[in-house]
N, C-alpha and C. Protein backbone atom coordinates (compact mmCIF):
# COMPACT_ATOMS: atom_id res chain seq x y z
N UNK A 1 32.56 3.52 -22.63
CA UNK A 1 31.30 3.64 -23.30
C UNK A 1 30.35 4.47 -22.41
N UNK A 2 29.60 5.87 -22.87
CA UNK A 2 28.86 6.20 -22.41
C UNK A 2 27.36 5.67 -22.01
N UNK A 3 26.67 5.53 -20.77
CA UNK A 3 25.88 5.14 -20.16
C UNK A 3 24.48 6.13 -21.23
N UNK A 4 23.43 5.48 -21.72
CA UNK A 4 22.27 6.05 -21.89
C UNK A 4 21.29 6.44 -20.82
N UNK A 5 21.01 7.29 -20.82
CA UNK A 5 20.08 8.18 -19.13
C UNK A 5 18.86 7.12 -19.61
N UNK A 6 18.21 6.46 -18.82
CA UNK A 6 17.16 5.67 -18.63
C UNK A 6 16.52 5.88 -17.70
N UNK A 7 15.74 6.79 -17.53
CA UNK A 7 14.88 6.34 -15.99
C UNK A 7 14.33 5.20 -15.44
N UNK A 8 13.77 4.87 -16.46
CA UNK A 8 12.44 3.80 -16.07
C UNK A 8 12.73 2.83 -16.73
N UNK A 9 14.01 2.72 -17.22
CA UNK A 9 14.51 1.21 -17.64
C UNK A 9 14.30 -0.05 -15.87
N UNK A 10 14.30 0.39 -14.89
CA UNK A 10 14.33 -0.74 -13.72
C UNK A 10 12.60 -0.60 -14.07
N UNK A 11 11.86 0.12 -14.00
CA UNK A 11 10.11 0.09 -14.30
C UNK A 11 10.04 -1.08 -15.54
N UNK A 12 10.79 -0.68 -16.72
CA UNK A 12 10.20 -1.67 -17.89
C UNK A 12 10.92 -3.00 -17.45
N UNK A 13 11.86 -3.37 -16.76
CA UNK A 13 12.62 -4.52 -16.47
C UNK A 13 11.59 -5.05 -15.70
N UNK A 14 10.81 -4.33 -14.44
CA UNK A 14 9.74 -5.08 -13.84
C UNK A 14 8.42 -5.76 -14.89
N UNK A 15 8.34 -4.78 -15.44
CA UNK A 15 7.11 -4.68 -16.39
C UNK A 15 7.34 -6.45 -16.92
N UNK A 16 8.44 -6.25 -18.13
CA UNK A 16 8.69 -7.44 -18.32
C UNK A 16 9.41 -8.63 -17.73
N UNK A 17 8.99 -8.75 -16.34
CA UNK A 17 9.35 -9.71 -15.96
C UNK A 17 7.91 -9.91 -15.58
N UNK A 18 7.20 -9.51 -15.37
CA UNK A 18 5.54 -9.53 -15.26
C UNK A 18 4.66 -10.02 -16.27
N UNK A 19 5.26 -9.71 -17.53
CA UNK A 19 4.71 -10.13 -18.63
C UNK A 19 5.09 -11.72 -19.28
N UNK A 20 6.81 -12.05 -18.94
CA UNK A 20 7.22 -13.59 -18.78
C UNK A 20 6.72 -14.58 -17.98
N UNK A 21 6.64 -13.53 -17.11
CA UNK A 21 5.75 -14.55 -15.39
C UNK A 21 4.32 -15.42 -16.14
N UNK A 22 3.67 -14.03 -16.69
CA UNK A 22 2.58 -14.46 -17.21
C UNK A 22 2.36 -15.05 -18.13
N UNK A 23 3.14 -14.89 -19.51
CA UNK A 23 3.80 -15.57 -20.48
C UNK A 23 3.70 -17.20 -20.08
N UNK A 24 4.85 -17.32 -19.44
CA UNK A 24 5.42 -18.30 -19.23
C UNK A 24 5.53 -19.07 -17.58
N UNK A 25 4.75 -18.69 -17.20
CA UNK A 25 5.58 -19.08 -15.45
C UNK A 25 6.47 -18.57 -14.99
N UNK A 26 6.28 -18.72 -13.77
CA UNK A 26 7.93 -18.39 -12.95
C UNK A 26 9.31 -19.33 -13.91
N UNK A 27 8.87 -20.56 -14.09
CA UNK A 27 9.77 -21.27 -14.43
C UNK A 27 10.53 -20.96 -16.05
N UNK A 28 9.81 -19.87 -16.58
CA UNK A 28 10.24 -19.14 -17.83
C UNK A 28 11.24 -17.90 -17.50
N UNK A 29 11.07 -17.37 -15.93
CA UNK A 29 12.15 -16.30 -15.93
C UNK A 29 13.55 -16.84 -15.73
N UNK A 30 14.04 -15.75 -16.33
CA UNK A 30 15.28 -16.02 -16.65
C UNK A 30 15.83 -14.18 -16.53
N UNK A 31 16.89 -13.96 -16.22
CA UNK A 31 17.66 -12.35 -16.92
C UNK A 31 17.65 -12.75 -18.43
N UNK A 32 18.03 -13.29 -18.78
CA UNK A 32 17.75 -13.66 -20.16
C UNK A 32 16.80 -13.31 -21.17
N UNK A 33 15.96 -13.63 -20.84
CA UNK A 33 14.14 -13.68 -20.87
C UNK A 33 13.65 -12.53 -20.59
N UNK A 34 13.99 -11.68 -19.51
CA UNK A 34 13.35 -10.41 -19.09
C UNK A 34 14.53 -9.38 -19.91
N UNK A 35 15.24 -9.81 -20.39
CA UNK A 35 16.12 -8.63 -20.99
C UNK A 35 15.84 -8.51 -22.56
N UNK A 36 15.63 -9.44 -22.63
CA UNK A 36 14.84 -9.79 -24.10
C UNK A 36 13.61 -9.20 -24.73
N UNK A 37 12.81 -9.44 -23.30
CA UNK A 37 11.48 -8.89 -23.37
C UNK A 37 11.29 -7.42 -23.43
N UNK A 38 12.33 -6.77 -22.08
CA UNK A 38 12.40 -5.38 -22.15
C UNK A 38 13.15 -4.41 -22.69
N UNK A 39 13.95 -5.68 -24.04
CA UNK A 39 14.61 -4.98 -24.90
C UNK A 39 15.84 -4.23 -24.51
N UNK A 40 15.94 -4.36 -23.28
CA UNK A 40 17.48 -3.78 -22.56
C UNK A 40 18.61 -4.67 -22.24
N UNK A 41 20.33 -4.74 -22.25
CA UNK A 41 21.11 -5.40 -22.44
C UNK A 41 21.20 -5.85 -21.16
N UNK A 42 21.46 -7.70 -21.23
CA UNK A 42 21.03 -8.63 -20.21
C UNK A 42 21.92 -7.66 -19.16
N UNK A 43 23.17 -6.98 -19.40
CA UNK A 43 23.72 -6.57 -18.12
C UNK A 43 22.69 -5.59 -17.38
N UNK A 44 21.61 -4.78 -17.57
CA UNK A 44 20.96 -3.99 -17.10
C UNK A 44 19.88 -4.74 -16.39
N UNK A 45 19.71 -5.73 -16.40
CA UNK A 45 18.58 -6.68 -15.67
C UNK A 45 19.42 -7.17 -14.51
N UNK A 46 20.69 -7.47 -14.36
CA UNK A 46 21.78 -7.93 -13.65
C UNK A 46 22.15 -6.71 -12.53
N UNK A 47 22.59 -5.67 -13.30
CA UNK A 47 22.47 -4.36 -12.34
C UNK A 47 21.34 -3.80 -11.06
N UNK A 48 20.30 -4.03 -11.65
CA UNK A 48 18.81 -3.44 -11.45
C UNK A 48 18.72 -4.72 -9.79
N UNK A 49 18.88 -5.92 -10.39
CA UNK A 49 18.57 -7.28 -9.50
C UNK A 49 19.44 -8.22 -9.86
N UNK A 50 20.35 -8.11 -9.05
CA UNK A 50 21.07 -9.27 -8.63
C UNK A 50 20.82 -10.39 -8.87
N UNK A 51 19.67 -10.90 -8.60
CA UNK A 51 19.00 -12.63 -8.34
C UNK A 51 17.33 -12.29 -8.83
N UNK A 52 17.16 -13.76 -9.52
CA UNK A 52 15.68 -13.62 -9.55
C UNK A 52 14.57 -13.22 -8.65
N UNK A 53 15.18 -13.58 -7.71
CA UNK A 53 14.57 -13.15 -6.24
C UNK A 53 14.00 -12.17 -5.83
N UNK A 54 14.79 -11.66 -6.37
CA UNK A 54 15.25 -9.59 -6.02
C UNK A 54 14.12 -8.98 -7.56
N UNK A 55 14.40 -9.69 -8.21
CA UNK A 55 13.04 -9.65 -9.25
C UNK A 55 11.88 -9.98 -9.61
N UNK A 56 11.33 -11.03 -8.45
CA UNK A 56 10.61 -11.62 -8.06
C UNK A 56 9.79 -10.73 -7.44
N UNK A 57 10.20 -9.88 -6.32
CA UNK A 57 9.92 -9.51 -5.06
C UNK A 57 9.40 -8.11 -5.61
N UNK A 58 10.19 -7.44 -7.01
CA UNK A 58 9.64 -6.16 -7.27
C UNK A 58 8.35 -6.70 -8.36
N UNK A 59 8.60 -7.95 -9.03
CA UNK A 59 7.20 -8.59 -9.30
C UNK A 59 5.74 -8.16 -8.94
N UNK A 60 6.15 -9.12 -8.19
CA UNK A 60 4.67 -9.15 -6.65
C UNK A 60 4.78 -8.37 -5.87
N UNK A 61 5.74 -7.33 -5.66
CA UNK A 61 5.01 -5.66 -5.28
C UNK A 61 3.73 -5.20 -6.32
N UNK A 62 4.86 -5.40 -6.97
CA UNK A 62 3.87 -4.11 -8.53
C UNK A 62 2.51 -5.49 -8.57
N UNK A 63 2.59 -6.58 -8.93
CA UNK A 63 1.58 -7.06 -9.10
C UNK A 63 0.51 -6.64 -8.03
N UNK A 64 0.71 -7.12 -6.89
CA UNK A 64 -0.19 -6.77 -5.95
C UNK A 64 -0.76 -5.57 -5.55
N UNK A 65 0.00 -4.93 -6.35
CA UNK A 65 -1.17 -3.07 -6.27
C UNK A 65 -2.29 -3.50 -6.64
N UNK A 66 -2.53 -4.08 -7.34
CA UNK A 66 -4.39 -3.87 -8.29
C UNK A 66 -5.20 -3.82 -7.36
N UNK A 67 -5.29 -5.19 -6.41
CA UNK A 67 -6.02 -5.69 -5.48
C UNK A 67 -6.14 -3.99 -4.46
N UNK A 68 -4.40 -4.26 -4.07
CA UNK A 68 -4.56 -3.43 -2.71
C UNK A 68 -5.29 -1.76 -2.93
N UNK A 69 -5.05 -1.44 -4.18
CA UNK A 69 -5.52 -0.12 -4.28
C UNK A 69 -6.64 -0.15 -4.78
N UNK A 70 -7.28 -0.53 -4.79
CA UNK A 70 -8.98 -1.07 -4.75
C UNK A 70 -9.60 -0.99 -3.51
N UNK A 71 -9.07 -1.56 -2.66
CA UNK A 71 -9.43 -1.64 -1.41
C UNK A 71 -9.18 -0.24 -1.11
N UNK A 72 -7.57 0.40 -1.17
CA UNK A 72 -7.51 1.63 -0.75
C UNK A 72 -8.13 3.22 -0.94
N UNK A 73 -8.76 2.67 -2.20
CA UNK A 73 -9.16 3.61 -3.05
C UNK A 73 -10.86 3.91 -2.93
N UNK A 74 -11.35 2.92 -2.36
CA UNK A 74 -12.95 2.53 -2.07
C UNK A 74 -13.44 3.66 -1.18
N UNK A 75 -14.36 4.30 -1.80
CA UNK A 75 -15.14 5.20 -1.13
C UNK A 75 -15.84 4.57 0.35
N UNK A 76 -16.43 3.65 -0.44
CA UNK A 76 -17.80 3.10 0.39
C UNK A 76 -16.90 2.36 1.93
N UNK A 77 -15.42 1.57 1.54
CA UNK A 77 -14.68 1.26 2.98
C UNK A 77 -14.78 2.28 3.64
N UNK A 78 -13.89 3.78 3.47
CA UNK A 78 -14.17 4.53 4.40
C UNK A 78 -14.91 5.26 5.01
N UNK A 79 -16.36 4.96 4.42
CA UNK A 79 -17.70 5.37 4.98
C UNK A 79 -18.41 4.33 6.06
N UNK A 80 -18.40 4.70 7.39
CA UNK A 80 -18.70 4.14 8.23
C UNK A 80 -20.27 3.39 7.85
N UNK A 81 -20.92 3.58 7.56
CA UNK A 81 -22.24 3.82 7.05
C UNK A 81 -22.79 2.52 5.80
N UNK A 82 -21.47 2.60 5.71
CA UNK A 82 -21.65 1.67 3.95
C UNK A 82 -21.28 0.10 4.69
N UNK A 83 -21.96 -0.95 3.88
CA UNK A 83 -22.20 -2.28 3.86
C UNK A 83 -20.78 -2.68 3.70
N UNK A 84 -20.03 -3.35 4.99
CA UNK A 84 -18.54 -3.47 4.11
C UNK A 84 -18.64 -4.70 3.83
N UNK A 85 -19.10 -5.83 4.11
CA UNK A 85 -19.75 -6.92 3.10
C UNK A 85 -20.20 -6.73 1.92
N UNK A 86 -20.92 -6.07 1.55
CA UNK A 86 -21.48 -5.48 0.35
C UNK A 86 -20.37 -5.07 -0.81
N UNK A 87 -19.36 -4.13 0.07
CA UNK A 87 -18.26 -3.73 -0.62
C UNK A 87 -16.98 -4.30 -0.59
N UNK A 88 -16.57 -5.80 -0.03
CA UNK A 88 -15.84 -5.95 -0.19
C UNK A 88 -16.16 -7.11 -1.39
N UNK A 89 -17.21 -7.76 -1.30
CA UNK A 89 -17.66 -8.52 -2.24
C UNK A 89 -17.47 -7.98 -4.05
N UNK A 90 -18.58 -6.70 -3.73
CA UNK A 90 -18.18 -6.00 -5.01
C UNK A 90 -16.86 -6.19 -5.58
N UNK A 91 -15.66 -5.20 -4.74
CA UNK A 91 -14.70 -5.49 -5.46
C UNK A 91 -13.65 -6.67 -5.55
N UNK A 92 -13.95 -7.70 -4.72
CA UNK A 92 -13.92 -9.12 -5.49
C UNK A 92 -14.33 -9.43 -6.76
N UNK A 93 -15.65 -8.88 -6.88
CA UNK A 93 -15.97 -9.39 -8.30
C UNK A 93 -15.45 -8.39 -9.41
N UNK A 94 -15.56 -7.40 -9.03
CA UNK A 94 -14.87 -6.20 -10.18
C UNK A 94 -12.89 -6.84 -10.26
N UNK A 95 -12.66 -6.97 -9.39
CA UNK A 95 -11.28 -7.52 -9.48
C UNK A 95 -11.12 -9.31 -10.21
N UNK A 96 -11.77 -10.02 -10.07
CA UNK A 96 -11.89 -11.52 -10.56
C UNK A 96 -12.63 -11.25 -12.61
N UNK A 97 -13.34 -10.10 -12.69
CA UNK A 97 -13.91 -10.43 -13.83
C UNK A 97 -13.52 -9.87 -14.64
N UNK A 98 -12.17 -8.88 -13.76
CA UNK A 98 -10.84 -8.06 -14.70
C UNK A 98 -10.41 -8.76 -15.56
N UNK A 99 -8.97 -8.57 -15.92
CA UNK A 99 -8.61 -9.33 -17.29
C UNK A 99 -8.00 -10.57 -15.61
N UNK A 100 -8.56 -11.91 -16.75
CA UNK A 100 -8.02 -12.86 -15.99
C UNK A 100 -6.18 -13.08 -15.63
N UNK A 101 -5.70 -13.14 -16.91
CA UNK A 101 -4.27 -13.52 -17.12
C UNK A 101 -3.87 -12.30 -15.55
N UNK A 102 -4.12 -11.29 -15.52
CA UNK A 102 -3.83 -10.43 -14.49
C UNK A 102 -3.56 -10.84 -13.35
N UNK A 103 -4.96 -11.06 -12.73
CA UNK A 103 -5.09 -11.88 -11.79
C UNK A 103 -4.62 -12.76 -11.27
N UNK A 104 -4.61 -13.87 -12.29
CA UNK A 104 -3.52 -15.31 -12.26
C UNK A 104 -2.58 -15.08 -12.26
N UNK A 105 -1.96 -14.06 -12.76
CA UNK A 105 -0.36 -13.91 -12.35
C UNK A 105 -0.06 -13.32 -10.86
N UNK A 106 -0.81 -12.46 -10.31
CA UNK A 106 -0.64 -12.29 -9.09
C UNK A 106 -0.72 -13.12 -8.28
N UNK A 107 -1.76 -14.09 -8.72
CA UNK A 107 -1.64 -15.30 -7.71
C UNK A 107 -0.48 -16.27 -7.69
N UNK A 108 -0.11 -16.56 -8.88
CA UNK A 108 0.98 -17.03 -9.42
C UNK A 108 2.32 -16.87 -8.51
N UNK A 109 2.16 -15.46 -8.30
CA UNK A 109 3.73 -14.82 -8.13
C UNK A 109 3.71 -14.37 -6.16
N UNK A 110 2.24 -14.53 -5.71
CA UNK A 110 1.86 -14.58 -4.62
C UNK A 110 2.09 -15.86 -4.09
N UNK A 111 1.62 -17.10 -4.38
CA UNK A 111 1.97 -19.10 -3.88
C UNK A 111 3.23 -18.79 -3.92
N UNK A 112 4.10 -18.57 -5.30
CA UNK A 112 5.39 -18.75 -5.62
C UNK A 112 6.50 -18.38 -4.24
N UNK A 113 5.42 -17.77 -3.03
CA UNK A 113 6.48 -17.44 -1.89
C UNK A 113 6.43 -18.80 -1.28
N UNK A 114 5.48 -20.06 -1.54
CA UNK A 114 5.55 -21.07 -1.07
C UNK A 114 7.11 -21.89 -1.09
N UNK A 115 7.54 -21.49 -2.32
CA UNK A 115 8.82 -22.46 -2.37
C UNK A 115 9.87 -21.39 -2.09
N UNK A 116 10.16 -20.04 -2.38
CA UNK A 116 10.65 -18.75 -2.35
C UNK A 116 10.29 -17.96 -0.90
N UNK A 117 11.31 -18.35 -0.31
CA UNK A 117 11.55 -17.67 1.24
C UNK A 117 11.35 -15.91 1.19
N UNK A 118 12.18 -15.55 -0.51
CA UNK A 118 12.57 -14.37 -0.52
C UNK A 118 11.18 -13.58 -0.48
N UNK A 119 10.07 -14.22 -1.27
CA UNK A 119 8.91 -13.54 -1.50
C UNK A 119 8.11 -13.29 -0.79
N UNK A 120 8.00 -14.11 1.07
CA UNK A 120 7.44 -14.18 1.52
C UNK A 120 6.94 -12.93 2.33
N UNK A 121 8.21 -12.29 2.80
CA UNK A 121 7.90 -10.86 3.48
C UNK A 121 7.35 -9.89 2.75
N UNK A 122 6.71 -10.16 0.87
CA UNK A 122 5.75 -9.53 0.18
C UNK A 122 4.58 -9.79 0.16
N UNK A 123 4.20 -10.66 0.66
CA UNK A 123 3.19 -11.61 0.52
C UNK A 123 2.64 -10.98 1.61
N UNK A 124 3.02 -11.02 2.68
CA UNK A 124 2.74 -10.78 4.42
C UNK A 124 2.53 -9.61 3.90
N UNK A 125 3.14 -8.13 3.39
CA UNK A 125 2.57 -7.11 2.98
C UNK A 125 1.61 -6.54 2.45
N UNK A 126 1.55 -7.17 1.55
CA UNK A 126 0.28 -7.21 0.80
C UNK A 126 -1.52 -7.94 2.25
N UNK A 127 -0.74 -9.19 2.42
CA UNK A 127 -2.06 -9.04 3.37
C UNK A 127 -2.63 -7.94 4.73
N UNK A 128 -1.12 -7.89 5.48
CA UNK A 128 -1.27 -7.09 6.21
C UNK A 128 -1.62 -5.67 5.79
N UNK A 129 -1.25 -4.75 4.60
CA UNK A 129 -1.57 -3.51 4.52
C UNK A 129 -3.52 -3.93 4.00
N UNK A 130 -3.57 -4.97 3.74
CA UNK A 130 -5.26 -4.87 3.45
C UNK A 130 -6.26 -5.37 4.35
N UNK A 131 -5.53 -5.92 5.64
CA UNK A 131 -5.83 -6.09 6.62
C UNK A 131 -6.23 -4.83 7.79
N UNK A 132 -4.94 -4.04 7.22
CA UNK A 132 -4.97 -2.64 8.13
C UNK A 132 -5.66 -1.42 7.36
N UNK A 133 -5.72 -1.81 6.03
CA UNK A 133 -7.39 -0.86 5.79
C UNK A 133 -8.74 -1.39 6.38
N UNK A 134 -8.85 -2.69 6.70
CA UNK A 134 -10.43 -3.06 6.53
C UNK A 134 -10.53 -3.17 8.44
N UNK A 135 -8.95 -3.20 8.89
CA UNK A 135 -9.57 -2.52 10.04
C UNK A 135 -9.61 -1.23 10.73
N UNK A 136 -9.66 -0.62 9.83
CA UNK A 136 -10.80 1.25 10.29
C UNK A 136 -11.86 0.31 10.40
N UNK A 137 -12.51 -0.38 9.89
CA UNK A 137 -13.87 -0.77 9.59
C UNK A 137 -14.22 -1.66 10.98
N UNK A 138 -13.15 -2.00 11.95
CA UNK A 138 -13.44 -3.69 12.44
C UNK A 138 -11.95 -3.67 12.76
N UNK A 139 -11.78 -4.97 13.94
CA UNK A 139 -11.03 -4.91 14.97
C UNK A 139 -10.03 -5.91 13.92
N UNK A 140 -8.76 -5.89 14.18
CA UNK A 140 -7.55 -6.32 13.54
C UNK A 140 -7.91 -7.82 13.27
N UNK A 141 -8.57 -8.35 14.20
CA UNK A 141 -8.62 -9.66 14.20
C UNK A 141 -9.12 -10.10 13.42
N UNK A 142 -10.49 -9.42 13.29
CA UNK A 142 -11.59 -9.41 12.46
C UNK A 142 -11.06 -9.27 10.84
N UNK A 143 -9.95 -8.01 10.67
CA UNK A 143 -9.97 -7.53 9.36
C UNK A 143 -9.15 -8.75 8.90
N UNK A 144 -8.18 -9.45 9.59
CA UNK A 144 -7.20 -10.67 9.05
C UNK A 144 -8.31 -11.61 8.83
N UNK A 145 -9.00 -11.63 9.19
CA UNK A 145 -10.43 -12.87 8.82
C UNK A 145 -11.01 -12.18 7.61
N UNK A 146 -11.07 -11.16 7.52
CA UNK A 146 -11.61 -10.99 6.29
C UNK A 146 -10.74 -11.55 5.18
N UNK A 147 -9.24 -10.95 5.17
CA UNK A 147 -8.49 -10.72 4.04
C UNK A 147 -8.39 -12.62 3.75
N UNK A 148 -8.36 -13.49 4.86
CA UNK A 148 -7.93 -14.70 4.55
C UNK A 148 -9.38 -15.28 3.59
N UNK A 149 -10.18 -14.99 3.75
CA UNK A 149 -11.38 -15.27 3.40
C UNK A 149 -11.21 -14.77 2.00
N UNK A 150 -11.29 -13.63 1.70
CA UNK A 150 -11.11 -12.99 0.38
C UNK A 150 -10.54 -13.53 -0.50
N UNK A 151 -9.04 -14.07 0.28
CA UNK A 151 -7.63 -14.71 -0.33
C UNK A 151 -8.48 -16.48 -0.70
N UNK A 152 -9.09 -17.17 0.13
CA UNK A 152 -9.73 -17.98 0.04
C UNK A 152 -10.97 -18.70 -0.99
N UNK A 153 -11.68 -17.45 -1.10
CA UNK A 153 -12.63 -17.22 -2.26
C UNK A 153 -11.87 -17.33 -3.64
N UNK A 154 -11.12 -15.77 -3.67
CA UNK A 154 -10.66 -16.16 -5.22
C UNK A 154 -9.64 -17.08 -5.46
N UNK A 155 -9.00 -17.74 -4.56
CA UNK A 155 -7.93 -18.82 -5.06
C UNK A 155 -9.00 -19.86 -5.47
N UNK A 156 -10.15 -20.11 -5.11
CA UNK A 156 -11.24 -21.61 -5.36
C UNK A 156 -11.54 -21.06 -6.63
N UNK A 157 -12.25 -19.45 -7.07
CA UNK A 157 -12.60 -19.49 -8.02
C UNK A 157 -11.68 -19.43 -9.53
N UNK A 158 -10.23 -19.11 -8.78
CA UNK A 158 -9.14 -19.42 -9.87
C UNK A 158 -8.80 -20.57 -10.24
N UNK A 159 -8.64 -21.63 -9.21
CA UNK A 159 -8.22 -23.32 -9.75
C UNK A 159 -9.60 -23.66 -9.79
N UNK A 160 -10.33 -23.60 -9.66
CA UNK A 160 -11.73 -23.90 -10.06
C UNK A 160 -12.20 -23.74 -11.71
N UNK A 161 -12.10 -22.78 -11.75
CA UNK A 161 -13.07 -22.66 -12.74
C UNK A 161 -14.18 -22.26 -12.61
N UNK A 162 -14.28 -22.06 -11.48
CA UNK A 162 -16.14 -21.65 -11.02
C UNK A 162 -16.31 -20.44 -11.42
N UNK A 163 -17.13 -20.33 -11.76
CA UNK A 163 -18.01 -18.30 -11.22
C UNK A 163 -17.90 -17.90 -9.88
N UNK A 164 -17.67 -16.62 -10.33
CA UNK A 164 -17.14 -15.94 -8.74
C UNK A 164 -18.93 -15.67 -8.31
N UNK A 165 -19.28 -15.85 -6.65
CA UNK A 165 -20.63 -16.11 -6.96
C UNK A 165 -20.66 -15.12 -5.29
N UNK A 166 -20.81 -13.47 -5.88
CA UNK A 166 -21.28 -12.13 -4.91
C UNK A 166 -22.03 -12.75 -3.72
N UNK A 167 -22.98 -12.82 -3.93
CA UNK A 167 -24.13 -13.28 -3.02
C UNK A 167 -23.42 -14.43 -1.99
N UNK A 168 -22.82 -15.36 -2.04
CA UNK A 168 -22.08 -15.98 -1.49
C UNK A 168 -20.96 -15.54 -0.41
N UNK A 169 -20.48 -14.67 -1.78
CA UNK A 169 -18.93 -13.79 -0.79
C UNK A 169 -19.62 -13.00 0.34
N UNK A 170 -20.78 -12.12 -0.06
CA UNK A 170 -20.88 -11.48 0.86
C UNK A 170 -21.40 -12.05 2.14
N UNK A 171 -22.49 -12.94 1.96
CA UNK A 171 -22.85 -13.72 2.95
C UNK A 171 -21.78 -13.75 4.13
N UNK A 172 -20.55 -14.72 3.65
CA UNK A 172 -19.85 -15.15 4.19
C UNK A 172 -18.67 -13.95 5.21
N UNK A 173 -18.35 -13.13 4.11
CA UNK A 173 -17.70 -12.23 4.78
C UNK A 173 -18.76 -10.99 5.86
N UNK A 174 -20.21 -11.05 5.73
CA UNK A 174 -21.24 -10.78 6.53
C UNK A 174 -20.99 -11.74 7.96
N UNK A 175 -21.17 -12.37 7.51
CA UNK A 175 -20.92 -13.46 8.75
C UNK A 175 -19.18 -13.50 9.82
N UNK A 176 -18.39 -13.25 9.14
CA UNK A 176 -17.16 -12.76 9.85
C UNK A 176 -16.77 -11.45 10.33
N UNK A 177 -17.65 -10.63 9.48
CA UNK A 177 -17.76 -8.83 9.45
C UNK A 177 -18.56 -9.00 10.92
N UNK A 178 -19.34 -9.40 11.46
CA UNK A 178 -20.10 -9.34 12.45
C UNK A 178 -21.57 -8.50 11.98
């Protein structure tokens, strides 16, 4: 049987395993489930990733862009000049008042390294590369105090329920920013 040229069949396999995650929980994926979703034959979800794991992990890559390229993308970070309290707050709130389900799934698929060994060296990525933007700004030590703080804020205002509350964030990350 001839093979159909797919490029971005492993892209839509992530896609929808992103969309089950969110759907449904982690505890809804399945190859099953994501082959279903992305409309491609369960053997091509099997090919692509071996183990949920391995699908997991290209998950919470792709999930965790939003955040990180926000940060990367910020004018005002790489302007010495600019309030980085000011601006990291901002895009806390521009990122929290995004589409929620978004969000929550990154977080989702971010804890999920709690029980998942495999996920963890994504997790550490994600903090560390936003750690090592915010320190151009501020000494390494400093920028890991930020990012835990950040990470800190919106996990309260996600199981919370609260309002994400600027004036607060920045305070606080003012106060660790030096």
């Amino acid at each position: 049987m001839a093979r159909r040229y797919d490029p971005e069949r492993r892209e839509r396999i992530i896609d929808a395993a992103i969309r089950v995650v969110g759907r449904s929980g982690i505890a809804g994926l399945s190859h099953r489930t994501v082959a279903a979703e992305a409309d491609v034959p369960l053997g091509s979800t099997t090919y692509h990733f071996a183990s949920l794991d391995e699908l997991l992990v290209a998950a919470l890559r792709q999930a965790n862009e939003g955040f990180a390229a926000a940060v990367r993308d910020s004018d005002a970070l790489a302007d010495p000049d600019a309030d980085l309290a000011e601006e990291l707050a901002r895009l806390m709130g521009d990122w929290l008042s995004g589409e929620r389900a978004g969000v929550e799934l990154e977080y989702e698929l971010y804890l999920a390294a709690l029980r998942r060994p495999a996920l963890r060296p994504v997790a550490a990525e994600w903090c560390e590369g936003v750690a090592e933007i915010l320190s151009r700004r501020t000494d390494p030590v400093t920028a890991r105090a930020l990012v835990a703080l950040m990470d800190g804020i919106c996990l309260q205002v996600l199981l919370t329920g609260a309002e994400y509350e600027a004036g607060y964030a920045r305070e606080m990350l003012a106060r660790i920013a030096g």
